[in-house]
N, C-alpha and C. Protein backbone atom coordinates (compact mmCIF):
# COMPACT_ATOMS: atom_id res chain seq x y z
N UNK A 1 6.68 20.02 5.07
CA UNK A 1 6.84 18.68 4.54
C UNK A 1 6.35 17.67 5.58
N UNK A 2 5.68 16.26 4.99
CA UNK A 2 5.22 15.50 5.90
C UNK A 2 6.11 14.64 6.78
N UNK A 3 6.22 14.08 7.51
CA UNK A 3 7.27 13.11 7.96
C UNK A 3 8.17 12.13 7.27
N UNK A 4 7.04 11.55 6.75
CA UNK A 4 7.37 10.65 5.75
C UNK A 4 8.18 10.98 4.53
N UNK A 5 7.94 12.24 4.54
CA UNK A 5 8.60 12.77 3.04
C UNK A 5 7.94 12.68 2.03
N UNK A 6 6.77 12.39 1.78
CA UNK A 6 5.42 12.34 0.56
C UNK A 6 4.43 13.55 0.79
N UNK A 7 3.77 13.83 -0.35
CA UNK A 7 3.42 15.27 -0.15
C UNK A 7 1.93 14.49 -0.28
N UNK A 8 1.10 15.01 1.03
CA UNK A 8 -0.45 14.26 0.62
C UNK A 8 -1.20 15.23 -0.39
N UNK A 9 -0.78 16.40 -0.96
CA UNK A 9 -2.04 17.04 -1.97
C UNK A 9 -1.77 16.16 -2.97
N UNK A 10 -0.51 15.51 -3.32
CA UNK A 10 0.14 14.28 -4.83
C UNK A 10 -1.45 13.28 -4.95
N UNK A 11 -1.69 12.92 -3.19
CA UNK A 11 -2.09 11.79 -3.39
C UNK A 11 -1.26 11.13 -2.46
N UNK A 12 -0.43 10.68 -2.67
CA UNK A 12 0.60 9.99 -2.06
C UNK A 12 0.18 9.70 -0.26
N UNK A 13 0.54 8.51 0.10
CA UNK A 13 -0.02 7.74 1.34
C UNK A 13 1.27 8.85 2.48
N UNK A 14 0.60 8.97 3.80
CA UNK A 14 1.97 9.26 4.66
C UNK A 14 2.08 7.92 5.47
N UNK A 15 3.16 7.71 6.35
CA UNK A 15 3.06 6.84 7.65
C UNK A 15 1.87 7.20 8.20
N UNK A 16 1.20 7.66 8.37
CA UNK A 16 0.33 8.21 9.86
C UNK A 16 -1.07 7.87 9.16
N UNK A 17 -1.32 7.19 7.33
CA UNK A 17 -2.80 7.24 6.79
C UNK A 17 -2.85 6.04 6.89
N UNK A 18 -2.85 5.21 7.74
CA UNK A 18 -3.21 3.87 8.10
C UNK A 18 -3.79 3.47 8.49
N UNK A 19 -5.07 4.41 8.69
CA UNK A 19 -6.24 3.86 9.08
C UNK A 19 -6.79 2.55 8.50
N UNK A 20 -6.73 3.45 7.03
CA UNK A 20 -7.32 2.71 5.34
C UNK A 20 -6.39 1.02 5.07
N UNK A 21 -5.52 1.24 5.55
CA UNK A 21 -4.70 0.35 5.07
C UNK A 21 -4.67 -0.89 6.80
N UNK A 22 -4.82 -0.38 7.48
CA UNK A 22 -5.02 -1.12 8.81
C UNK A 22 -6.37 -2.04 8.28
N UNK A 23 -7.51 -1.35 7.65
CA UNK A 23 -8.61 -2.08 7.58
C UNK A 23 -8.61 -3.41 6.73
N UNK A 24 -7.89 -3.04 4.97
CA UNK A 24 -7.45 -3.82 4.18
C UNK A 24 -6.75 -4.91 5.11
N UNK A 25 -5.89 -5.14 5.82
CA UNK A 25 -4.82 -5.62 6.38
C UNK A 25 -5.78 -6.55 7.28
N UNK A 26 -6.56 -5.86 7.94
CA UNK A 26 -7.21 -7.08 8.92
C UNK A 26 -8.62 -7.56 8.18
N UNK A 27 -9.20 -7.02 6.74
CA UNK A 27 -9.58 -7.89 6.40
C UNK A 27 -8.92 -8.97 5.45
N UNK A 28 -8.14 -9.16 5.24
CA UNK A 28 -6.83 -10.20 5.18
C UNK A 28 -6.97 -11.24 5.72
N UNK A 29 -6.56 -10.87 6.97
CA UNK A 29 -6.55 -11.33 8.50
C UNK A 29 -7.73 -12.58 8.38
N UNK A 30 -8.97 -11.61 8.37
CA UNK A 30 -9.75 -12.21 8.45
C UNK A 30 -10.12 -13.40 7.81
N UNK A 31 -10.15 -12.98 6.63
CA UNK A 31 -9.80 -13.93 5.65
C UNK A 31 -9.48 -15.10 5.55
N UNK A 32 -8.16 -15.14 5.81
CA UNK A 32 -7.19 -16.19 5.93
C UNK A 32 -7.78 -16.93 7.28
N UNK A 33 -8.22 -16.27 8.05
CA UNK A 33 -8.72 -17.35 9.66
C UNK A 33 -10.13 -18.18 9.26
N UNK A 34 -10.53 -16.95 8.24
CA UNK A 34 -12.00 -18.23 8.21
C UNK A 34 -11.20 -19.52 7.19
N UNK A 35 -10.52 -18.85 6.42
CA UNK A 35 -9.72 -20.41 5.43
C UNK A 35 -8.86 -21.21 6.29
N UNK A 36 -8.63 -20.66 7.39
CA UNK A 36 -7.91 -21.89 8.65
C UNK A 36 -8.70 -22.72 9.07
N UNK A 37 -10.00 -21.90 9.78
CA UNK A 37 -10.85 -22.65 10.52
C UNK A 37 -11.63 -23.97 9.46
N UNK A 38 -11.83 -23.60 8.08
CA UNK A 38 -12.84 -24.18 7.36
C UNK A 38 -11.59 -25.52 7.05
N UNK A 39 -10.21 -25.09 6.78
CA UNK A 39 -9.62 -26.20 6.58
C UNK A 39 -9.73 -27.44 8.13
N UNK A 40 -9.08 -27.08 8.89
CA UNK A 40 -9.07 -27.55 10.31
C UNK A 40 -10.58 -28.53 10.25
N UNK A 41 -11.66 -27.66 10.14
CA UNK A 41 -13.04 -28.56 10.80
C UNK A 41 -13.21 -29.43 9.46
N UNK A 42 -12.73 -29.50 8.35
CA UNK A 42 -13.36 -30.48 7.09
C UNK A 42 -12.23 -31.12 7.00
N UNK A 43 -10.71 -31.16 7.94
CA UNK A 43 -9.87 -32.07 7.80
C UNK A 43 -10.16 -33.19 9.36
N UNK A 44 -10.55 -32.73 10.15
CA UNK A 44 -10.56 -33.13 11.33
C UNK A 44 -9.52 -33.52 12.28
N UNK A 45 -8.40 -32.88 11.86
CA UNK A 45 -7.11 -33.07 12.51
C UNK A 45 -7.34 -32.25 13.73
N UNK A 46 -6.37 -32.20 14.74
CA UNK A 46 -6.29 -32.51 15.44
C UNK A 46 -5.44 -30.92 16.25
N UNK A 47 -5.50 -29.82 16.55
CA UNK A 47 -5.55 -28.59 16.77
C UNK A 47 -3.67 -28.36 16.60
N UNK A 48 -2.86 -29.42 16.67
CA UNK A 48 -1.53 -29.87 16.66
C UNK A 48 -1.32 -29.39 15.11
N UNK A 49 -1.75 -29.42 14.22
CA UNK A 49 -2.04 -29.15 12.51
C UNK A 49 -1.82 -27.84 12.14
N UNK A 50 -2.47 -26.78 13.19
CA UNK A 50 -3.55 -25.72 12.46
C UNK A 50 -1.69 -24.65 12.11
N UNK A 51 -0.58 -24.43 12.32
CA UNK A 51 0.41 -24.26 11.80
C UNK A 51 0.75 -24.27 10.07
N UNK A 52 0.48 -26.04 9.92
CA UNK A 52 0.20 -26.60 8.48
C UNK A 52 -1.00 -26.01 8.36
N UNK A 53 -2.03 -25.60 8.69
CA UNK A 53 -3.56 -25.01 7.87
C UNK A 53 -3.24 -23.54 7.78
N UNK A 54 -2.36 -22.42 8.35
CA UNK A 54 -1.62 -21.61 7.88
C UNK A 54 -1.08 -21.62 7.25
N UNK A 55 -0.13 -22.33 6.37
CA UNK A 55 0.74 -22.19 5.38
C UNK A 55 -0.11 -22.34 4.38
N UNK A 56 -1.09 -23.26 4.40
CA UNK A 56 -1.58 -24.10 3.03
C UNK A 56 -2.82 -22.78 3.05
N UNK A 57 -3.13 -22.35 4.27
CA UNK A 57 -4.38 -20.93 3.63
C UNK A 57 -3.60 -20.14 3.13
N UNK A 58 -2.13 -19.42 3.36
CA UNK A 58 -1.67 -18.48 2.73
C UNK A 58 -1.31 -18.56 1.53
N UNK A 59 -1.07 -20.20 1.11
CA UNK A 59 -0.62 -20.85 0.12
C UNK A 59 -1.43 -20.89 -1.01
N UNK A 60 -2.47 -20.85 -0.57
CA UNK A 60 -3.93 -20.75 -1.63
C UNK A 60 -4.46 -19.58 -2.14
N UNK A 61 -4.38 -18.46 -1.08
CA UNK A 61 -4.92 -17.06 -1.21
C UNK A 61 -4.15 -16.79 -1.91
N UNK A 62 -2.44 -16.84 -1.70
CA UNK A 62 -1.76 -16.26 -3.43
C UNK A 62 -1.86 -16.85 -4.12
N UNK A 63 -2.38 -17.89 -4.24
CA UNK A 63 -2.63 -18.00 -5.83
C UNK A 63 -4.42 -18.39 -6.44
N UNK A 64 -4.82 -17.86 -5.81
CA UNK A 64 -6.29 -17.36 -6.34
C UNK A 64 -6.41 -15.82 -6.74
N UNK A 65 -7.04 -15.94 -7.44
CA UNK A 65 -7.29 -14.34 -8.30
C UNK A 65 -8.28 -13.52 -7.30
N UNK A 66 -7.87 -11.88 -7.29
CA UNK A 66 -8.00 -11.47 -6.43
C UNK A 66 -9.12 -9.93 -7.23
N UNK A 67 -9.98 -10.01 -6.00
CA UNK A 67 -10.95 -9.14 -7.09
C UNK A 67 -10.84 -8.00 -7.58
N UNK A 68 -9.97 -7.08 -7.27
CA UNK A 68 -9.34 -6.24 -7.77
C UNK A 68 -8.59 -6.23 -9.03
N UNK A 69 -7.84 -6.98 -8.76
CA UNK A 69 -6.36 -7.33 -10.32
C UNK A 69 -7.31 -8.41 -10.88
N UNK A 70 -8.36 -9.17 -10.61
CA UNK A 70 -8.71 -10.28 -11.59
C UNK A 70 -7.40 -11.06 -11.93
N UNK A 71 -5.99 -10.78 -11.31
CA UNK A 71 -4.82 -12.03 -11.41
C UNK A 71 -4.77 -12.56 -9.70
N UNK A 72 -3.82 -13.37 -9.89
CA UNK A 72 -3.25 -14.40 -9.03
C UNK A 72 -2.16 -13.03 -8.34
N UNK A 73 -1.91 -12.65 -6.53
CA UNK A 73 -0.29 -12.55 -6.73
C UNK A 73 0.71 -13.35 -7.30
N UNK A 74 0.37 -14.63 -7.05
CA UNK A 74 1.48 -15.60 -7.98
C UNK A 74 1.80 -15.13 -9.28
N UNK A 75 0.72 -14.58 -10.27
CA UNK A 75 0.86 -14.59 -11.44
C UNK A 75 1.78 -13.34 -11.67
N UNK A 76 0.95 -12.42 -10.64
CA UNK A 76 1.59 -10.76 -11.03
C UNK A 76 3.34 -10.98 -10.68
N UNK A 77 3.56 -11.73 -9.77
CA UNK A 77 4.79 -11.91 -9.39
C UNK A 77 5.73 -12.54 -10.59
N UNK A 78 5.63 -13.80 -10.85
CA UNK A 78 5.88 -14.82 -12.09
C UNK A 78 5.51 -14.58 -13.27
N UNK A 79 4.63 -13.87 -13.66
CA UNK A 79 4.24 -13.67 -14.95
C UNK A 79 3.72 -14.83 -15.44
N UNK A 80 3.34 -15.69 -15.20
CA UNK A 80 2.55 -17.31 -15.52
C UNK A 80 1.88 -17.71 -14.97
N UNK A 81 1.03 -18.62 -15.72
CA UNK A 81 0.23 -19.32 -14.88
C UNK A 81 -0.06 -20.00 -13.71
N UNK A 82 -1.13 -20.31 -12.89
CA UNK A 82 -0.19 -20.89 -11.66
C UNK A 82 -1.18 -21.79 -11.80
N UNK A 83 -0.66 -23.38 -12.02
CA UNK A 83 -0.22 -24.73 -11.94
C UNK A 83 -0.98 -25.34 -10.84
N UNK A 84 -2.28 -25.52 -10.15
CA UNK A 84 -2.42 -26.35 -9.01
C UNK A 84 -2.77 -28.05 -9.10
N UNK A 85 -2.14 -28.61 -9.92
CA UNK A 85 -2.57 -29.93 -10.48
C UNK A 85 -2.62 -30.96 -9.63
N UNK A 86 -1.21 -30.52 -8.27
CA UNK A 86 -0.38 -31.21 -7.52
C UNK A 86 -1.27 -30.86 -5.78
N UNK A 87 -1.83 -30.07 -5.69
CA UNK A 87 -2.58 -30.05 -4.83
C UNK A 87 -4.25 -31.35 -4.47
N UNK A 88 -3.61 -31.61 -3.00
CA UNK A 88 -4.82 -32.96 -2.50
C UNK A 88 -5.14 -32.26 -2.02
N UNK A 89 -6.08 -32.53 -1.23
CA UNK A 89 -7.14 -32.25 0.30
C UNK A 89 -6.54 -32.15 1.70
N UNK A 90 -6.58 -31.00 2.23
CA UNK A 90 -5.98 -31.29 3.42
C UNK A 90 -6.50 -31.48 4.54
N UNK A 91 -5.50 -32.37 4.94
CA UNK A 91 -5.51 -33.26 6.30
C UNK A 91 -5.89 -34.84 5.33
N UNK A 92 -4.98 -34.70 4.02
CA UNK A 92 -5.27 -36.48 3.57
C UNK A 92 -3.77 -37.30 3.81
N UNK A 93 -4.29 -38.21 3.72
CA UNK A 93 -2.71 -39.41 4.30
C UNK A 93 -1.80 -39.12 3.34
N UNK A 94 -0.60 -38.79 3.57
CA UNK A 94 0.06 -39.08 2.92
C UNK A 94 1.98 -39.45 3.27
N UNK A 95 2.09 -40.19 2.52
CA UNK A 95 3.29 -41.23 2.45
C UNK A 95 4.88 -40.46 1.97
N UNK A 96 5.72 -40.17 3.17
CA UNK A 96 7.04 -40.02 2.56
C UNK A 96 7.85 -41.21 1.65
N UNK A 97 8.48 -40.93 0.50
CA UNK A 97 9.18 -41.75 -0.17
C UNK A 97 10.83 -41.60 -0.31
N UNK A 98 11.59 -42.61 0.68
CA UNK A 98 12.90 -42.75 0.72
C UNK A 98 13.39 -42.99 -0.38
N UNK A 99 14.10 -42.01 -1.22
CA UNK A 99 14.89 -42.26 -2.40
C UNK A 99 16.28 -41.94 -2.18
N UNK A 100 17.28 -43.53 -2.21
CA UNK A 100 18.34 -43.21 -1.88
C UNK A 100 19.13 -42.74 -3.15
């Protein structure tokens, strides 16, 4: 039996087949850094930001359709549509509103 407890003739992944999945994973990675960098240089903020240009790249990649599933993770997750109506440009001004 394997370590993991999955039998690889099934098919089935062990701990130790991570080569395949290391690669997926850092092209991810990758991914997401060129959608940092491209946000960062077309917002022109200020290297203090690039935290906020992480959230808002990870924020985007789930919910863009992915070429595999042709869905959103958002969608596969929620089962609905996903809504970006409310999305500006980032690095644009914007104004907190005190509502007491």
């Amino acid at each position: 039996m394997r370590p993991s407890g999955l039998d690889k003739s099934k098919g089935n992944k062990t701990l130790f087949d991570s080569s395949q999945d290391s690669d997926v994973v850092e092209r991810k990675d990758r991914s997401i850094i060129k959608m940092i960098l491209i946000l960062m240089i077309n917002s022109d903020l200020l290297m203090y930001f690039w935290v906020e240009a992480v959230n808002t790249a990870v924020y985007i990649k789930d919910r863009t359709k992915s070429a595999v599933r042709q869905r959103s993770p958002y969608k596969v997750q929620h089962e609905r549509k996903v809504n970006m109506w409310y999305m500006k440009k980032f690095g644009s001004i914007a104004y907190g509103l005190n509502k007491v």
